[in-house]
Protein backbone atom coordinates (compact mmCIF):
# COMPACT_ATOMS: atom_id res chain seq x y z
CA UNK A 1 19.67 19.87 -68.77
CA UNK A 2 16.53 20.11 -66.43
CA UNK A 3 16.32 18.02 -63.48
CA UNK A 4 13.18 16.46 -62.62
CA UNK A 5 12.01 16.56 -59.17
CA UNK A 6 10.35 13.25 -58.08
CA UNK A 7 8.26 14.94 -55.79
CA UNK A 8 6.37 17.52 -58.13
CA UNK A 9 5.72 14.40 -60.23
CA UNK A 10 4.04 12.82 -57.10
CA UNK A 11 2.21 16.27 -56.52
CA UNK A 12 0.26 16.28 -59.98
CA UNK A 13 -0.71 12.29 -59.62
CA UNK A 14 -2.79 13.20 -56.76
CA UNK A 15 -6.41 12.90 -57.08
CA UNK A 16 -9.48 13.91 -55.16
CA UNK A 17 -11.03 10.85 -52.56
CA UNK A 18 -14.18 10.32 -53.14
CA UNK A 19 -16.09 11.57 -49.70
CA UNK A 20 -17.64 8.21 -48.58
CA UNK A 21 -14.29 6.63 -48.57
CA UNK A 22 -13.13 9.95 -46.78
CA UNK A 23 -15.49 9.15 -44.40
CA UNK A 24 -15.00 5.59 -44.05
CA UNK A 25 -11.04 6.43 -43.41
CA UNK A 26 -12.35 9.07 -40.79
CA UNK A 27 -14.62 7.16 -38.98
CA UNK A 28 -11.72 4.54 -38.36
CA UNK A 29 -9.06 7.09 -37.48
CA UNK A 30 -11.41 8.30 -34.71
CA UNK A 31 -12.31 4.29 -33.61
CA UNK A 32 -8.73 3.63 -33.49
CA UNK A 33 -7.95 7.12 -31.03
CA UNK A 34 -10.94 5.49 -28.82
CA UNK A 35 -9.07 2.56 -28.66
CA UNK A 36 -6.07 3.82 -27.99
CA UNK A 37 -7.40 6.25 -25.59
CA UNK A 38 -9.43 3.49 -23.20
CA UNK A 39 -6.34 1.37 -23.07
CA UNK A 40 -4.39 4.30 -22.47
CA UNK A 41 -6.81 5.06 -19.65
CA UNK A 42 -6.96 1.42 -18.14
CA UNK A 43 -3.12 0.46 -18.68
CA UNK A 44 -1.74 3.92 -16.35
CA UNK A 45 -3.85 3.11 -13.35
CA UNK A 46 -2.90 -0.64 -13.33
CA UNK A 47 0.52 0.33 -11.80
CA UNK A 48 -1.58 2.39 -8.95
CA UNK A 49 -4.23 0.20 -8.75
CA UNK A 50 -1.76 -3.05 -7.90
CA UNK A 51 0.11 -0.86 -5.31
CA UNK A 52 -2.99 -0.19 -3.46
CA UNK A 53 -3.74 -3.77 -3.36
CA UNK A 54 -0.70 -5.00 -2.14
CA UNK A 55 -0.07 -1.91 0.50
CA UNK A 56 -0.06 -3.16 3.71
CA UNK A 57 -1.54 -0.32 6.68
CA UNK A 58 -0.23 -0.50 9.86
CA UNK A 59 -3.28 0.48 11.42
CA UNK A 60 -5.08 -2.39 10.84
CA UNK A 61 -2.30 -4.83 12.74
């Protein structure tokens, strides 16, 4: 008896995208890094930014 191997059978279902929704998909993948990468860019210099504020120079007393 053969066994079947569940992922061979998901290997031949695959099909081809069509290349405007390939690009569509793309297009978002690369918004969503921007995204990520501004906030990533804004939310690790809060932490500075607040301490900078708040530090208090003794010069200036």
């Amino acid at each position: 008896m053969e066994k079947k191997n569940p992922f061979k059978e998901m290997e031949d279902s695959l099909h081809e995208v069509p290349p405007h929704l390939k690009k569509k998909v793309m297009d978002d993948i690369a918004s969503a890094k921007l995204v990520m990468e501004m906030a990533n860019l804004f939310t690790c210099n809060y932490k500075s930014a607040i301490e900078d504020i708040f530090k208090t120079n003794p010069d200036i007393i």
